[in-house]
Protein backbone atom coordinates (compact mmCIF):
# COMPACT_ATOMS: atom_id res chain seq x y z
CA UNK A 1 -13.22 3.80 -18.06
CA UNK A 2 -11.13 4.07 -14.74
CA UNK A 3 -8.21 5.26 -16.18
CA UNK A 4 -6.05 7.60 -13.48
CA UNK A 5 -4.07 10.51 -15.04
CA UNK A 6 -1.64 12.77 -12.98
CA UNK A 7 0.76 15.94 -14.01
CA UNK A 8 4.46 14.06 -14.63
CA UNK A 9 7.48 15.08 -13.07
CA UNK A 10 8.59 18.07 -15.47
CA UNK A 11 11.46 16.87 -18.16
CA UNK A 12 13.95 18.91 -20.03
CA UNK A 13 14.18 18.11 -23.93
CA UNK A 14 16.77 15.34 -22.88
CA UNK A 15 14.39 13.65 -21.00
CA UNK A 16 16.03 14.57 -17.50
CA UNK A 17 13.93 15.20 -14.34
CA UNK A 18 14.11 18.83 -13.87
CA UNK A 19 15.14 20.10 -10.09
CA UNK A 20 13.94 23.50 -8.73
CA UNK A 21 15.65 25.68 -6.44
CA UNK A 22 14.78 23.54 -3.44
CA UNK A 23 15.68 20.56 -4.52
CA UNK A 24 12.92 18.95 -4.88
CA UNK A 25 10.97 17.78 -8.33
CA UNK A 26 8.59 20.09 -10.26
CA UNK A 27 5.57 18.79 -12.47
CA UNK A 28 4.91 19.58 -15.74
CA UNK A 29 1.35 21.03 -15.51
CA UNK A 30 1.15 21.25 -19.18
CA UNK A 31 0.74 17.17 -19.75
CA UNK A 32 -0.97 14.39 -18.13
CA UNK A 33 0.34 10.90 -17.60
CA UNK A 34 -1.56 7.86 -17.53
CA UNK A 35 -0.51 5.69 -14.19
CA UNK A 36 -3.21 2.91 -13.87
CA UNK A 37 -6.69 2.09 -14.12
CA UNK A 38 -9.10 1.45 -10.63
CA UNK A 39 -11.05 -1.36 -12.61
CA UNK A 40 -9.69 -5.32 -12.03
CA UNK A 41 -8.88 -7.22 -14.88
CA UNK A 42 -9.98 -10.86 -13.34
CA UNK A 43 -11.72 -11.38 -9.59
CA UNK A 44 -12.66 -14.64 -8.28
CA UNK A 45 -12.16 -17.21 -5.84
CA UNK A 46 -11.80 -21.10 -4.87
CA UNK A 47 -13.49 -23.07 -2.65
CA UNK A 48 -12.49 -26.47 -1.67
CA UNK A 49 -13.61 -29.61 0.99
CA UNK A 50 -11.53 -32.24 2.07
CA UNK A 51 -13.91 -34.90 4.13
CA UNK A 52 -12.77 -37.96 6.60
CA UNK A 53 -15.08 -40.05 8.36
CA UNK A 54 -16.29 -37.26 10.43
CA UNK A 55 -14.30 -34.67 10.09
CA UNK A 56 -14.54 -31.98 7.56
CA UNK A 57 -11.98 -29.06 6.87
CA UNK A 58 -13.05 -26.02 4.55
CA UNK A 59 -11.18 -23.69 2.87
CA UNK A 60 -12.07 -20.65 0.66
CA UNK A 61 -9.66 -18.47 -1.06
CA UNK A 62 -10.30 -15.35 -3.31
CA UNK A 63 -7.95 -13.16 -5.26
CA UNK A 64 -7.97 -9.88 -7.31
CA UNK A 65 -5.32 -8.99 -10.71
CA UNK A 66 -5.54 -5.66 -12.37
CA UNK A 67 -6.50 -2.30 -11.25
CA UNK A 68 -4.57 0.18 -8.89
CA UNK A 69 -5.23 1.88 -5.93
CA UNK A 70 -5.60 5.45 -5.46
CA UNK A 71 -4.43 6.18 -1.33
CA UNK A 72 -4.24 9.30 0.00
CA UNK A 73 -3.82 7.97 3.56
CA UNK A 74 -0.44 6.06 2.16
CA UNK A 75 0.93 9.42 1.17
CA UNK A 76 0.29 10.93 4.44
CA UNK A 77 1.50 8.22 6.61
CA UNK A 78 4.63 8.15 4.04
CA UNK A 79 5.46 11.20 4.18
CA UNK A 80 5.18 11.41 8.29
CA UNK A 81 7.25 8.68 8.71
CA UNK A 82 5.38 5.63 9.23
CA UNK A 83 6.52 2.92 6.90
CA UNK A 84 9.55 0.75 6.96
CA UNK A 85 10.02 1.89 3.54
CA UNK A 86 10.65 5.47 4.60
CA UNK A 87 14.01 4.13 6.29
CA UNK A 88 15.85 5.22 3.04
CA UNK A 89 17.86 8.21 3.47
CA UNK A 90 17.54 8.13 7.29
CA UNK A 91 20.91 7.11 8.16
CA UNK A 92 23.87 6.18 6.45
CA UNK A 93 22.92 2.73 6.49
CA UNK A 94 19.82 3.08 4.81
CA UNK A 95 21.74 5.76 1.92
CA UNK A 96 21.65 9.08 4.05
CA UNK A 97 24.31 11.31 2.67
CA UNK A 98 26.64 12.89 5.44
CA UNK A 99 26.70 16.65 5.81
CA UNK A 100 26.48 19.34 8.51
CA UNK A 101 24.98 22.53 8.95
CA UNK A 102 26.35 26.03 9.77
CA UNK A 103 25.63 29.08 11.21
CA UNK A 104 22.95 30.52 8.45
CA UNK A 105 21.46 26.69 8.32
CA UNK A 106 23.12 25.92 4.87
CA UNK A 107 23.99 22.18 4.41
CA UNK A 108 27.20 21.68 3.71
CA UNK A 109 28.03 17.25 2.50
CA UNK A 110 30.82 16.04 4.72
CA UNK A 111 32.04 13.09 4.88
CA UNK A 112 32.64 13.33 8.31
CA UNK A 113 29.49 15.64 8.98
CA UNK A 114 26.70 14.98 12.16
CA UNK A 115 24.49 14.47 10.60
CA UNK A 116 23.78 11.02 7.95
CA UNK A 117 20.32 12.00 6.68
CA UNK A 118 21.02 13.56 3.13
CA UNK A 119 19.62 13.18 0.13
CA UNK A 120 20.26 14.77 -3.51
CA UNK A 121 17.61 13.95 -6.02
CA UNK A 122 18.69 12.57 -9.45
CA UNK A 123 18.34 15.26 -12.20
CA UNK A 124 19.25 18.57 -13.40
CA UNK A 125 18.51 22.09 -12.79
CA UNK A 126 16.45 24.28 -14.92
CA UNK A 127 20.28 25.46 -16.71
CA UNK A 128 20.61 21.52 -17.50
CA UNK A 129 23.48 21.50 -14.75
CA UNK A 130 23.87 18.13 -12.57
CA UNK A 131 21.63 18.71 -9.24
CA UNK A 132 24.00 18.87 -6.27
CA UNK A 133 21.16 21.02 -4.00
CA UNK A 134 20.88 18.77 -0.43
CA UNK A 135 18.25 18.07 1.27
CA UNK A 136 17.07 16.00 4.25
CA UNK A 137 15.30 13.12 4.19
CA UNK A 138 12.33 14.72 6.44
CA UNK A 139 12.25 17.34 3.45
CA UNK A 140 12.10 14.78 0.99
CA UNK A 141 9.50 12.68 2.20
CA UNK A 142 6.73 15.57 3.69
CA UNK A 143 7.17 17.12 -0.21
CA UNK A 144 7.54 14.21 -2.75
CA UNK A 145 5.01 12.61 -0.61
CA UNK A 146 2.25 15.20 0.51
CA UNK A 147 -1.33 15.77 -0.42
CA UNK A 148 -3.31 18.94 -1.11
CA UNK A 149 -0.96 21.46 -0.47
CA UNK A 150 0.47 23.22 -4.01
CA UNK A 151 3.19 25.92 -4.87
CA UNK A 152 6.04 26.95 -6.79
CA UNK A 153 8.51 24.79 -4.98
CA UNK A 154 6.27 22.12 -3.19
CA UNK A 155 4.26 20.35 -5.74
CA UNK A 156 2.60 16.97 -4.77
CA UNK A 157 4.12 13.31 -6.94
CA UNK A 158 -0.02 12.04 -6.91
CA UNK A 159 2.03 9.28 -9.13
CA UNK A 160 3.37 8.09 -5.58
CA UNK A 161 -0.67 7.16 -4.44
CA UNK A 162 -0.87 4.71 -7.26
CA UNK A 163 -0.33 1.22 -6.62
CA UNK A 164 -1.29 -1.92 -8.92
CA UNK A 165 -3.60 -3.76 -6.17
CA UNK A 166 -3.29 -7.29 -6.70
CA UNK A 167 -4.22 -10.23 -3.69
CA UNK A 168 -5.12 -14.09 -3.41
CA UNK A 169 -6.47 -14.08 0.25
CA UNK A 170 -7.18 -17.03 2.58
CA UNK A 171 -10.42 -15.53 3.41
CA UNK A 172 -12.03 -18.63 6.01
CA UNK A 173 -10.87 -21.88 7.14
CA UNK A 174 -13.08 -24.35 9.20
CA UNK A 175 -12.84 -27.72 10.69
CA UNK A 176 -15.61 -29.46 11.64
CA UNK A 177 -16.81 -32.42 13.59
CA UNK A 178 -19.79 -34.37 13.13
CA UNK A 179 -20.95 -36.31 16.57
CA UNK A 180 -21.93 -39.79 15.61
CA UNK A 181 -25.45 -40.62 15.27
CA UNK A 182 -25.57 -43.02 18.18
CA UNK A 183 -25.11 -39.99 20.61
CA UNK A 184 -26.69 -37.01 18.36
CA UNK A 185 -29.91 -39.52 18.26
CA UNK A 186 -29.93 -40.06 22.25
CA UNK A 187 -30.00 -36.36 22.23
CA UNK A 188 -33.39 -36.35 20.26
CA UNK A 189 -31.28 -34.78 17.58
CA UNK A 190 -30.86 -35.60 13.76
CA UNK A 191 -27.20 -34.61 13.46
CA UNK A 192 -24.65 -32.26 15.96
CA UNK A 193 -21.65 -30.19 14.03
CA UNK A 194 -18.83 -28.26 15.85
CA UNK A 195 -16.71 -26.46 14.23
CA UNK A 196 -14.06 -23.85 14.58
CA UNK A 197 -13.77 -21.33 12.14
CA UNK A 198 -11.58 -17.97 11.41
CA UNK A 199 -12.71 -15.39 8.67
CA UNK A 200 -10.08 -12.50 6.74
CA UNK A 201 -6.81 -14.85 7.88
CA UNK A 202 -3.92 -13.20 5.82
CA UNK A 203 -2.80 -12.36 2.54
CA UNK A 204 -1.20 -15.21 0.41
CA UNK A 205 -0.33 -12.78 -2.14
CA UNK A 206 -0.66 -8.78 -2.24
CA UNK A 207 1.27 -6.41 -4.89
CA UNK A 208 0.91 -3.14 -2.30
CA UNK A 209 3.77 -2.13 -0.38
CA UNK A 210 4.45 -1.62 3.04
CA UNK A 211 1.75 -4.40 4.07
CA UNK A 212 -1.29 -2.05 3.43
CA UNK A 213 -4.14 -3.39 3.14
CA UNK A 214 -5.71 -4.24 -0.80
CA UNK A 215 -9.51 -4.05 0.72
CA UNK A 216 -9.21 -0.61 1.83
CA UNK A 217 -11.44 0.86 -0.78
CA UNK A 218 -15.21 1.29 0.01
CA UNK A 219 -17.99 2.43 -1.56
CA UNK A 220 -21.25 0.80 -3.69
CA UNK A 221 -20.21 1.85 -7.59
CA UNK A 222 -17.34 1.41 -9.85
CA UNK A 223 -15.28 4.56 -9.21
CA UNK A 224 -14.37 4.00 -5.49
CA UNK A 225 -13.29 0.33 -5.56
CA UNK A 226 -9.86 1.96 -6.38
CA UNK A 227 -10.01 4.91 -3.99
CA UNK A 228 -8.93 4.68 -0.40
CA UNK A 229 -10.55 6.90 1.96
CA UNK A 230 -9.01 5.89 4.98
CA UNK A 231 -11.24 2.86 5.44
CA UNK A 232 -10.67 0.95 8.77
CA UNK A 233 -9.18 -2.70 7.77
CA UNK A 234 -11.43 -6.19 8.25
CA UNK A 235 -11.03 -7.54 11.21
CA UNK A 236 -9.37 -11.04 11.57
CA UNK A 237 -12.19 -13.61 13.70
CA UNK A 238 -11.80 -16.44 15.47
CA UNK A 239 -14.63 -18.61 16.67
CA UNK A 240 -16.93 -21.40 17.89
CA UNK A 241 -19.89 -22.64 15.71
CA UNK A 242 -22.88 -25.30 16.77
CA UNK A 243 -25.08 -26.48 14.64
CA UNK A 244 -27.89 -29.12 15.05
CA UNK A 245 -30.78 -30.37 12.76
CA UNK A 246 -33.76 -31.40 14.30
């Protein structure tokens, strides 16, 4: 149960990624790979209370292993641009290929060319030649990374939305201070507690890239704890808490 299967990128009998005409990857529509499973394998968390005289600190941690997350919303925002992680092929820095462009707009590599953005996916053609087709990396990253659209030569890596979603959180922290008795009882009080507490703090641990967020997932029933629909993120809070016993 959970298990998420998508088309693999289409292999000649040598086991090579095969290349189409516009350089990009295929899929073999025929088979179906297995590339995770939405349910977690252990979820839990710690609490623990450190007390001095009258001070009190709290802290509660909790933490997911196993399962993957399905995002659609990290493809699109891959393949427009938005990740650090999409710096690859965007320069020659970052492992952009140098080429220019004539008159017809063929791309032509250069090592002296204008412009540093190239890339030339590893594989073969469907002849078993070595791919030498260039593209650029805005080509690269709106096909190998795209959702919903589907043709001959632009066919969606769903592989790329799978991501094993493991996270140990600091979910709250509080400190809190009891007034002494002599002054809570002049008060007509039985006991007086400030404290300041913050809630959803910061990852200690998360296996997704790019930062994204390993709660993004909503939804009451098994299936959509590993689907991301574009959730909003938790908030971080900070705040003030009173509390008195009469």
């Amino acid at each position: 149960m959970g298990n998420i299967y998508v088309h693999p990128i289409l292999k000649n009998s040598s086991g090579e990624n095969v290349i189409n005409g516009s350089g990009l990857y295929n899929l073999d529509l025929t088979k179906y790979e297995k590339v995770g499973n939405v349910m977690p394998k252990a979820v839990g968390g710690l609490v623990n209370t450190l007390s001095y005289k009258n001070f009190t600190l709290n802290i509660v941690t909790d933490y997911k292993f196993g399962g993957s997350l399905i995002s659609a919303p990290y493809l699109y925002l891959s393949g427009s641009g938005a990740f650090k992680s999409t710096m690859n092929y965007r320069d020659e820095a970052h492992g952009g290929l140098a080429y220019d462009i004539d008159g017809s707009g063929n791309m032509t590599a250069s090592a002296n060319g204008a412009y540093h953005d190239g890339v030339i996916l590893d594989g073969v053609t469907s002849d078993g030649t070595k791919n030498t087709k260039l593209i650029d990396a805005g080509t690269f990253y709106m096909n190998e990374y795209g959702w919903g659209s589907f043709s001959a030569d632009y066919q969606n890596l769903y592989k790329r939305a799978v991501h094993k979603n493991d996270f140990i959180k600091l979910r709250e922290v509080s400190v809190s201070y009891s007034l002494p008795k002599t002054i809570v009882e002049k008060a007509g009080l039985k006991t007086l507690q400030l404290s300041l507490v913050g809630r959803n703090l910061f990852y200690l641990y998360r296996s997704l890239p790019d930062n994204w967020d390993p709660e993004s997932p909503t939804g009451s029933n098994w299936l959509y704890q590993g689907i991301d629909q574009a959730a909003a993120g938790p908030t971080r809070s900070l705040g003030v808490m009173l509390r008195a016993s009469f």
